[in-house]
Protein backbone atom coordinates (compact mmCIF):
# COMPACT_ATOMS: atom_id res chain seq x y z
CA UNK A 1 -15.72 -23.08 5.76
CA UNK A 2 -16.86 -22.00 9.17
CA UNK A 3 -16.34 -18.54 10.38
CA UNK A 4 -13.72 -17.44 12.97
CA UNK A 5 -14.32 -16.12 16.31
CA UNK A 6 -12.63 -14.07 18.77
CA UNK A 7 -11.60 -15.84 21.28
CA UNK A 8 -12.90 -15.53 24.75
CA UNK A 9 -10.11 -14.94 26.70
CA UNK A 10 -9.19 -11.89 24.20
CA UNK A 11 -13.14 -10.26 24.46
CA UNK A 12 -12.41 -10.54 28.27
CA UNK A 13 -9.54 -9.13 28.18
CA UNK A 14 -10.63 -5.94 25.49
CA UNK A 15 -13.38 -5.62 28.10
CA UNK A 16 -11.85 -5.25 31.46
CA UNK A 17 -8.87 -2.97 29.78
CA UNK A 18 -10.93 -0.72 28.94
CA UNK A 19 -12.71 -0.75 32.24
CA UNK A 20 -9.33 -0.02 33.51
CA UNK A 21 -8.49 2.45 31.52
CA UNK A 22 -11.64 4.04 32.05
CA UNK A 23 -11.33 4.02 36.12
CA UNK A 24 -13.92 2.17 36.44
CA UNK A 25 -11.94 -0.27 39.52
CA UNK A 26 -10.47 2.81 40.79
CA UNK A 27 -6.65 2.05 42.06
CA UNK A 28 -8.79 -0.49 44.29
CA UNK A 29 -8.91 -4.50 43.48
CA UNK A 30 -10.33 -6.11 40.95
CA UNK A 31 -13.28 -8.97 41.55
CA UNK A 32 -11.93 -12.25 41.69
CA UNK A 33 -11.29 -14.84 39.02
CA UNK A 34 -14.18 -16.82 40.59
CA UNK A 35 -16.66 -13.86 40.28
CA UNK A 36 -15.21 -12.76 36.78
CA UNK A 37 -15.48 -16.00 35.88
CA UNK A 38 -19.15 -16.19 36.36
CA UNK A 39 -20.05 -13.27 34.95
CA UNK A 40 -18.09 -13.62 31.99
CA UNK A 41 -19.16 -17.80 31.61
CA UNK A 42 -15.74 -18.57 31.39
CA UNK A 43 -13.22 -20.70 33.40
CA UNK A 44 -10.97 -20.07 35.70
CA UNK A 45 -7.88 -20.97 33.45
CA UNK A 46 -9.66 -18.71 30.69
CA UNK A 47 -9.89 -15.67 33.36
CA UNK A 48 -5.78 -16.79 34.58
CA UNK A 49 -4.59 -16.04 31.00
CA UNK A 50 -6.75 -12.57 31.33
CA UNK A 51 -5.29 -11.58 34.23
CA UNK A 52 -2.21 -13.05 32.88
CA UNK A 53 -2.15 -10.68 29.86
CA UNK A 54 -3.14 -7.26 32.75
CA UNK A 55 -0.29 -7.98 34.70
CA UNK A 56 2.12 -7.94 31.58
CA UNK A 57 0.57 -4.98 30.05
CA UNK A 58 1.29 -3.57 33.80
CA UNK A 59 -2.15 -2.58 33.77
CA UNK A 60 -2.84 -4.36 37.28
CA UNK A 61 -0.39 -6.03 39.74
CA UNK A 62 -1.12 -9.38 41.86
CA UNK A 63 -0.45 -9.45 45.99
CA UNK A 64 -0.69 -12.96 47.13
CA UNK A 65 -4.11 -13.55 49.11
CA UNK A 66 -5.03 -10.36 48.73
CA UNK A 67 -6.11 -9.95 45.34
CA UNK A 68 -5.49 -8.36 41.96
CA UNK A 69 -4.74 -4.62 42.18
CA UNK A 70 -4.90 -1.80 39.42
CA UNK A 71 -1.87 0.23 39.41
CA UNK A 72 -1.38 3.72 40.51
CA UNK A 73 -0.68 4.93 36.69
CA UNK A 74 -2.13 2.23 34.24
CA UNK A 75 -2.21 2.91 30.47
CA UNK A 76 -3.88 5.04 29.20
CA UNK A 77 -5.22 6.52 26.05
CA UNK A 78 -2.60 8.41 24.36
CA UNK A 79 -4.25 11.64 21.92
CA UNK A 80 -2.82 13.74 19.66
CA UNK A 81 -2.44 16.98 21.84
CA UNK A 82 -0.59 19.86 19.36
CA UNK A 83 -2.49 22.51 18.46
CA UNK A 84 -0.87 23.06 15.29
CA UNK A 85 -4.07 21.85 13.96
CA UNK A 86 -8.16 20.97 14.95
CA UNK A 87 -9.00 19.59 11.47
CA UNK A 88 -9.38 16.40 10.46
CA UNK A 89 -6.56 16.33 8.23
CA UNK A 90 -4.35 18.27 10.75
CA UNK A 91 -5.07 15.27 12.65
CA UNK A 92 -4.07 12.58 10.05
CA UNK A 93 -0.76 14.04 8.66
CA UNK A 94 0.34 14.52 12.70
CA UNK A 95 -0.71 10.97 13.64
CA UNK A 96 1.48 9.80 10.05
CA UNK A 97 4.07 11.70 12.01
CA UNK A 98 4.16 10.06 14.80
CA UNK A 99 4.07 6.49 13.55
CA UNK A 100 6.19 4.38 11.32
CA UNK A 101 4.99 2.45 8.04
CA UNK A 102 6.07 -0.51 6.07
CA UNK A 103 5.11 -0.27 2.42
CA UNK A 104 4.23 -3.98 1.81
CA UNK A 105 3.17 -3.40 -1.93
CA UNK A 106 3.54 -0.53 -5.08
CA UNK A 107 1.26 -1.38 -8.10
CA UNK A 108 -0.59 0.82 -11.17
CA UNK A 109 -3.81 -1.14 -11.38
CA UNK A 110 -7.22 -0.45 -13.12
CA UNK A 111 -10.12 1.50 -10.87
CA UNK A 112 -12.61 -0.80 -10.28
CA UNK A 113 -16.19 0.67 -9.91
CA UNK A 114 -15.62 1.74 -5.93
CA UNK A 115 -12.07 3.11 -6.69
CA UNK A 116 -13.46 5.18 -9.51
CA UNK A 117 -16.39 6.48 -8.08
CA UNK A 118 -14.55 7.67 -5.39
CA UNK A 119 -11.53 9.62 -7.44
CA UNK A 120 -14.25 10.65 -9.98
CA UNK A 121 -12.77 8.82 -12.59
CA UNK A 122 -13.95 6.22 -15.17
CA UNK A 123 -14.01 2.58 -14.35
CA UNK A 124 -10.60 0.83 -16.05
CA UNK A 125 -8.43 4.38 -15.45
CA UNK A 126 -4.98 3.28 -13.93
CA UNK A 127 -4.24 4.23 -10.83
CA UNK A 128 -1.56 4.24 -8.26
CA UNK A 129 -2.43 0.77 -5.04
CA UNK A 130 -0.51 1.59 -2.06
CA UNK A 131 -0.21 -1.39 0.51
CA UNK A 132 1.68 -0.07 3.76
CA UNK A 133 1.25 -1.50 7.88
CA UNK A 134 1.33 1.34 9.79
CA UNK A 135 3.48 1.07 13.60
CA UNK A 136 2.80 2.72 16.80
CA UNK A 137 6.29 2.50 18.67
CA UNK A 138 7.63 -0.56 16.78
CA UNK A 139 4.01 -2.71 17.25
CA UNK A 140 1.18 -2.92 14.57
CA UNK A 141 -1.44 -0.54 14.26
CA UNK A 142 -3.45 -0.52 11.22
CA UNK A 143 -3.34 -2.06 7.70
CA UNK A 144 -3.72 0.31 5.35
CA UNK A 145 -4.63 0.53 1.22
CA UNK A 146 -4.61 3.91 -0.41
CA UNK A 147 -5.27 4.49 -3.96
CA UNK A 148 -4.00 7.54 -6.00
CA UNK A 149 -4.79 9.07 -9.24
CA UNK A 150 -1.92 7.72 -11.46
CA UNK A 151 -0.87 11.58 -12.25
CA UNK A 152 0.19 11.82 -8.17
CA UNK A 153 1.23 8.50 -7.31
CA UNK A 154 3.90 7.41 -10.15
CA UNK A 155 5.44 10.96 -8.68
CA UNK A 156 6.31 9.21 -5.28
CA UNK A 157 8.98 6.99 -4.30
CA UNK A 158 8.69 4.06 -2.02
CA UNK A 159 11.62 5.70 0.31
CA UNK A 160 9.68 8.64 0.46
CA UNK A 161 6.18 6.61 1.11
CA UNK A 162 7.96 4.69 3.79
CA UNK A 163 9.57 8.02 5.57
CA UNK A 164 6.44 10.65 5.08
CA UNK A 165 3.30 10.99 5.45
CA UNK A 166 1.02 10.40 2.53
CA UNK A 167 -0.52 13.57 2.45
CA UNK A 168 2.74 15.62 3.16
CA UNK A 169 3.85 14.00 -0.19
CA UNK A 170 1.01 15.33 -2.10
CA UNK A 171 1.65 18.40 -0.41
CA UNK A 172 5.25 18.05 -1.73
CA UNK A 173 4.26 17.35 -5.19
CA UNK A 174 1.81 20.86 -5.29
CA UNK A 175 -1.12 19.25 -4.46
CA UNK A 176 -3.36 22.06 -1.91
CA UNK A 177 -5.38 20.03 0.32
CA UNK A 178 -9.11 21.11 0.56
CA UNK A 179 -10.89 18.65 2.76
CA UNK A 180 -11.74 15.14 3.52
CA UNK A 181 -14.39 12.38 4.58
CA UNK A 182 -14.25 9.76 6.08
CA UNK A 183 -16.69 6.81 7.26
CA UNK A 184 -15.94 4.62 10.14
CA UNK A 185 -17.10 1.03 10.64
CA UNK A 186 -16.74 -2.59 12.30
CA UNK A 187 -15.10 -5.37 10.53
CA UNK A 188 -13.50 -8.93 11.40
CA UNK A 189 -9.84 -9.63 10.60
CA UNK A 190 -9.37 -11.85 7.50
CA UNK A 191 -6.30 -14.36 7.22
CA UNK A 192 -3.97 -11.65 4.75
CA UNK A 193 -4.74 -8.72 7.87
CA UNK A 194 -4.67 -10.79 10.89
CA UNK A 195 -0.65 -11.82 11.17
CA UNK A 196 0.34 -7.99 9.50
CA UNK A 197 -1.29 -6.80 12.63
CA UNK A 198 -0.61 -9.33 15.06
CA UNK A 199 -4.18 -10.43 15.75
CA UNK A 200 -6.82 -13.39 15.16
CA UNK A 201 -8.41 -13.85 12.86
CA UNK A 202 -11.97 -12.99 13.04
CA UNK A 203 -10.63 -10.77 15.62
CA UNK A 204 -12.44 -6.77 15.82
CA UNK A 205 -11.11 -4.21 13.80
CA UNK A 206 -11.71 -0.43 13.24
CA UNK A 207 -12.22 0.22 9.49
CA UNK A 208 -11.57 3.92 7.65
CA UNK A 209 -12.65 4.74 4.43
CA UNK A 210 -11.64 8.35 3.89
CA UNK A 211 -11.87 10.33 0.70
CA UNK A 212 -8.97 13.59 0.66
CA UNK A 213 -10.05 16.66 -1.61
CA UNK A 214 -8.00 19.46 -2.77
CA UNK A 215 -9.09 22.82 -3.02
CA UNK A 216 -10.43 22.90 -6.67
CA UNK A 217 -12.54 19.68 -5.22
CA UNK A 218 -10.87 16.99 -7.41
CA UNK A 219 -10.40 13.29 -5.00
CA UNK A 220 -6.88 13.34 -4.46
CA UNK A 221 -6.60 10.19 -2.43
CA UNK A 222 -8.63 7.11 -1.04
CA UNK A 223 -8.14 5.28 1.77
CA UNK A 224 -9.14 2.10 3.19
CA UNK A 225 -8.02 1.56 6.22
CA UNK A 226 -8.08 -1.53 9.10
CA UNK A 227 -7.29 -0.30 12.62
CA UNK A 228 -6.47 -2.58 16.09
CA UNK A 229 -8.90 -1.09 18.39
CA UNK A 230 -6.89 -1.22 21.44
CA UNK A 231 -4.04 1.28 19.35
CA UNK A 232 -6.22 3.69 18.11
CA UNK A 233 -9.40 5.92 19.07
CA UNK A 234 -11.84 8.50 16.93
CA UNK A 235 -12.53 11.13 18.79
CA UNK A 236 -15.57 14.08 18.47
CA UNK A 237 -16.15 16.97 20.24
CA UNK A 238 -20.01 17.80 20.07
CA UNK A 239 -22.04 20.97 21.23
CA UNK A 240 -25.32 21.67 21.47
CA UNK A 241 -27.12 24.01 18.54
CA UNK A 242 -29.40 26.19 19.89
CA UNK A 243 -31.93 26.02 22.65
CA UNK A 244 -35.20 24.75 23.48
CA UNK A 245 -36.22 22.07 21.19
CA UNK A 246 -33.35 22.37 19.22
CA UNK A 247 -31.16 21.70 22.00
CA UNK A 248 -31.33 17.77 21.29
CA UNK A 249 -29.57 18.22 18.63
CA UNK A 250 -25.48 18.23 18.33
CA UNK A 251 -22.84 19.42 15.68
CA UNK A 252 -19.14 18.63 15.65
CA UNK A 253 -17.15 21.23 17.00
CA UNK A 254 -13.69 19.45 16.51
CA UNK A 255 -12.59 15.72 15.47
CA UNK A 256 -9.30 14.06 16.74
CA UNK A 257 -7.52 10.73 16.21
CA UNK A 258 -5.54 9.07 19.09
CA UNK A 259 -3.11 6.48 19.71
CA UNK A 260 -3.22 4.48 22.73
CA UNK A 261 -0.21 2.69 24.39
């Protein structure tokens, strides 16, 4: 079977948002379809539906012979501002918060060697599977799997998983959150993500795997997680250690997840 690809007109487009967004045109014109055309290699019909796709996002507006204009206010990236928290997890339950989820499956399964590494358990141990889509104001933003020791997750309800955060639950059921980790990397869309989040497939996703920790140190929860990059952003804050030499090198000072519009 051959392997999907983006398609142009949707890198073009991921591309010159973001260069929007950014301010990188200013509240000045953008180049013409002709230019953007040749640097991208693409056609003029490919660079239309581009444009096509600003102007309905209300990202830029058109002005007959004059050109394609960036608006005064365009979208931009929307972050989690309360200070209620700076940690990581602070930063998780209030994004859960402020988003919606449909749990799309419930099932006790068997760990499989990944799953039970990372809960600390033995290979075979049931545990709770957790398949939910996760909404930023009523449009896709990530796909989400989350397994749970089977001890916390036959506790929870789907009501509750599809009205509260994950981690407020566990909170709920007496579980003191200690820490968590998290890795993030690249990944293409495969044909079960790609309709539940309303992109290609093959398109570019954001994937999560995070590992949450209570206090005594025992895995709690693990999550694998599938993100549209145009919904959500990682943010770090970074500061220099020391002087001299050691000035090349940075440590985190504070981590934050945002949504974007």
């Amino acid at each position: 079977m051959s392997e999907a690809v983006v398609p142009l007109y949707h890198q073009i487009y991921v591309v010159l948002r973001q260069q929007i967004v950014e301010g990188r045109f200013g509240q000045g014109p953008l180049p013409g379809e002709i230019d953007l055309a040749k640097q991208f290699h693409a056609s003029r019909v490919t660079m239309r539906r581009v444009f096509d796709r600003l102007v309905q996002e209300g990202l830029v507006r058109r002005h007959r012979g004059l050109g394609t204009f960036v608006n005064p206010h365009p979208v931009k990236p929307q972050s989690t501002e309360s200070e209620k928290s700076t940690s990581l997890l602070g930063t998780i339950i209030e994004m859960g918060e402020k988003t919606s989820v449909k749990v799309i499956s419930i099932d006790e399964v068997h760990a499989t060697p990944e799953v039970a590494e990372a809960l600390q358990i033995q290979v075979g141990d049931p545990v709770m599977k957790v398949v939910r889509v996760r909404h930023y104001k009523s449009r896709p933003l990530s796909h989400i799997t989350v397994y749970l020791p089977a001890d916390l997750g036959r506790s929870l309800s789907r009501k509750d998983m599809e009205t509260t955060p994950m981690l407020r639950l566990l909170e709920a059921a007496g579980v003191e959150l200690g820490r968590a980790s998290q890795v993030l990397t690249a990944r293409l869309a495969d044909v079960v993500v790609a309709p539940l989040l309303d992109v290609p497939v093959g398109g570019a996703l954001l994937a999560v795997r995070r590992v949450v920790l209570d206090k005594a140190g025992r895995p709690v929860q693990l999550l694998m997680g599938q993100y549209r990059p145009d919904r959500y952003e990682y943010r770090m804050e970074l500061s220099p250690m020391g002087g001299g030499d050691s000035a090349n090198v940075w440590v985190e000072n504070e981590t934050r997840t945002g949504l974007r519009d």
